[in-house]
Protein backbone atom coordinates (compact mmCIF):
# COMPACT_ATOMS: atom_id res chain seq x y z
CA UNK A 1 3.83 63.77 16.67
CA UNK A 2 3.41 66.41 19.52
CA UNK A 3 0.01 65.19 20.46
CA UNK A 4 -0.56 63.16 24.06
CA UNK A 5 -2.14 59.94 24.06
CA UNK A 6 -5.20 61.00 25.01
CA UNK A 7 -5.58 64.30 22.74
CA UNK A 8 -5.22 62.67 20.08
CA UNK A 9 -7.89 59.42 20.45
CA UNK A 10 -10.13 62.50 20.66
CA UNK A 11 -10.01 62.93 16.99
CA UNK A 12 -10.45 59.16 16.43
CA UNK A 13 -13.91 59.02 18.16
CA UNK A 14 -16.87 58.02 15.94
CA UNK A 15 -20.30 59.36 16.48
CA UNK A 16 -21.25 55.73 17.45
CA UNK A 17 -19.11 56.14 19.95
CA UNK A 18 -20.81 58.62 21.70
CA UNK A 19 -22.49 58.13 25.15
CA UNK A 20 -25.26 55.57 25.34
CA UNK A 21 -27.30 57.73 28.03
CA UNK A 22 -27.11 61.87 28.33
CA UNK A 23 -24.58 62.35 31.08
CA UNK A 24 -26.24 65.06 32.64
CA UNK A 25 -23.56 66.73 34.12
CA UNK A 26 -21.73 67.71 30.68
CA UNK A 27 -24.85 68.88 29.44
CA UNK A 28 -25.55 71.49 32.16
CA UNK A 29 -22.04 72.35 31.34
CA UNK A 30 -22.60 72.54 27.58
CA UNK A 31 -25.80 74.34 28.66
CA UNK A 32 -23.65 76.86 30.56
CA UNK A 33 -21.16 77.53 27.55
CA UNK A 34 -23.76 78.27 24.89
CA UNK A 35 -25.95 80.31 27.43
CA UNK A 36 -22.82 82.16 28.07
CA UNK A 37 -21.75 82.45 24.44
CA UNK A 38 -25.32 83.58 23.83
CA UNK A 39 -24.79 86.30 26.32
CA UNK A 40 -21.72 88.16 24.39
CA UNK A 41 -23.84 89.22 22.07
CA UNK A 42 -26.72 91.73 21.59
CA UNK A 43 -28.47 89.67 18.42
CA UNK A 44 -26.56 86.28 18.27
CA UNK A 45 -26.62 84.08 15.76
CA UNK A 46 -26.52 80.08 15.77
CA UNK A 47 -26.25 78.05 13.00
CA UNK A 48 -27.68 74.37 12.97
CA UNK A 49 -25.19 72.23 11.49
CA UNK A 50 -25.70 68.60 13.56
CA UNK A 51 -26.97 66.52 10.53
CA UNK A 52 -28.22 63.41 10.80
CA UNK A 53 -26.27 62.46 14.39
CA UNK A 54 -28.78 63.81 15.96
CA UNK A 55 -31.07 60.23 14.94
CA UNK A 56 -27.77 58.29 16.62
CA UNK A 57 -29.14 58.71 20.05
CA UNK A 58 -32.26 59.55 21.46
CA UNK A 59 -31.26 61.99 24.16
CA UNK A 60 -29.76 64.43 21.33
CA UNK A 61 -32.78 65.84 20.21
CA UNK A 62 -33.66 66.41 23.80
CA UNK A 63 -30.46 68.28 23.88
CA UNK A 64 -31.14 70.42 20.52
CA UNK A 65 -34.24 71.15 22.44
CA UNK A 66 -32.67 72.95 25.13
CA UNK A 67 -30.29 74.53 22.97
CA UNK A 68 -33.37 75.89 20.58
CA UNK A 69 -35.00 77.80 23.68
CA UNK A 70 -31.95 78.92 24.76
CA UNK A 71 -31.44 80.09 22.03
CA UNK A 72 -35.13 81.77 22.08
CA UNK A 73 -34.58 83.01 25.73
CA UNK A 74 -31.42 85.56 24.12
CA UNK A 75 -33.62 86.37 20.75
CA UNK A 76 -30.82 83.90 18.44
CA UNK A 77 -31.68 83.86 15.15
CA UNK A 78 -30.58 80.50 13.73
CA UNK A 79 -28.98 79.60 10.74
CA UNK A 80 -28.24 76.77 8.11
CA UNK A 81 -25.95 76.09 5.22
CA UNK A 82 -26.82 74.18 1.90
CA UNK A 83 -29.44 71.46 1.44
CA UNK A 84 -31.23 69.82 4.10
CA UNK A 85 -30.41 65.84 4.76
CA UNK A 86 -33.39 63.45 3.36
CA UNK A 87 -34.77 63.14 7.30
CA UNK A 88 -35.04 67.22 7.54
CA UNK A 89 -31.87 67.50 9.42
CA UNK A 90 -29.47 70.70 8.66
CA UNK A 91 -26.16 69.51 7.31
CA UNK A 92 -23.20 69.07 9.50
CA UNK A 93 -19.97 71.20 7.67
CA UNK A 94 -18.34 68.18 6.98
CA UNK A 95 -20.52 67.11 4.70
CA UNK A 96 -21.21 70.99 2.77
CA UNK A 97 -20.08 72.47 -0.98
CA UNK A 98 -17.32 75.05 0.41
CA UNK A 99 -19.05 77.98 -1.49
CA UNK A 100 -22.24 77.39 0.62
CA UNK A 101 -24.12 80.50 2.21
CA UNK A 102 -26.12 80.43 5.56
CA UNK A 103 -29.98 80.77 4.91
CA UNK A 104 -32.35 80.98 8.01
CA UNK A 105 -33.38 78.27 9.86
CA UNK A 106 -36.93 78.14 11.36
CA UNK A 107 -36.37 75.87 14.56
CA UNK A 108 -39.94 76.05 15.34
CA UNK A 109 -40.83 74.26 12.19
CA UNK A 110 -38.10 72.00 12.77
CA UNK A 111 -38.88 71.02 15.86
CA UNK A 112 -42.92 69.85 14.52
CA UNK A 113 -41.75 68.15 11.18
CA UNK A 114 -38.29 66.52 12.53
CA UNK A 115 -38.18 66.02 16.87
């Protein structure tokens, strides 16, 4: 089908398949990429759209963490789409009407009620 081996188990991982333990070196990386996206622009914008994966494994609302005062460090004001999930979580795409708009997202009182 044009696809490698290997490209294409990508899209047949499961979130449960995800790392037991925060492998530190792709999150500096990840770290590194959103800093850097961050950077291109003068008033960036993030939107929050990791559902309820984040409850999956404990090290990913570490990681949300980090990406929350990055996020703070560049002045990012963060977005959401439709309905939050019954745990407080903002929705993952996937999982949103198509005709949904972006409303803001207060990490701050995220981060109290939900990590």
């Amino acid at each position: 089908q044009g696809y490698s081996s290997a490209a294409s188990d990508v899209y047949k991982r499961q979130p449960q398949d995800m790392a037991r333990e925060r492998d530190e070196r792709l999150h500096r990386a990840n770290m590194e990429a959103f800093e850097y996206i961050l950077e291109l622009s003068k008033e960036p914008t993030v939107w929050a759209a990791w559902g309820n994966i984040i409850e999956m494994r404990p090290y990913l609302k570490g990681c949300v963490q980090d990406m929350i005062a990055a996020g703070e460090r560049h002045g990012a004001r963060w977005v959401t789409a439709g309905k939050r999930s019954v745990k407080g979580h903002p929705h993952h795409p996937l999982y949103l009407k198509k005709d949904s708009g972006l409303d803001p997202f207060d990490v701050a009182e995220y981060c109290e009620r939900c990590i």
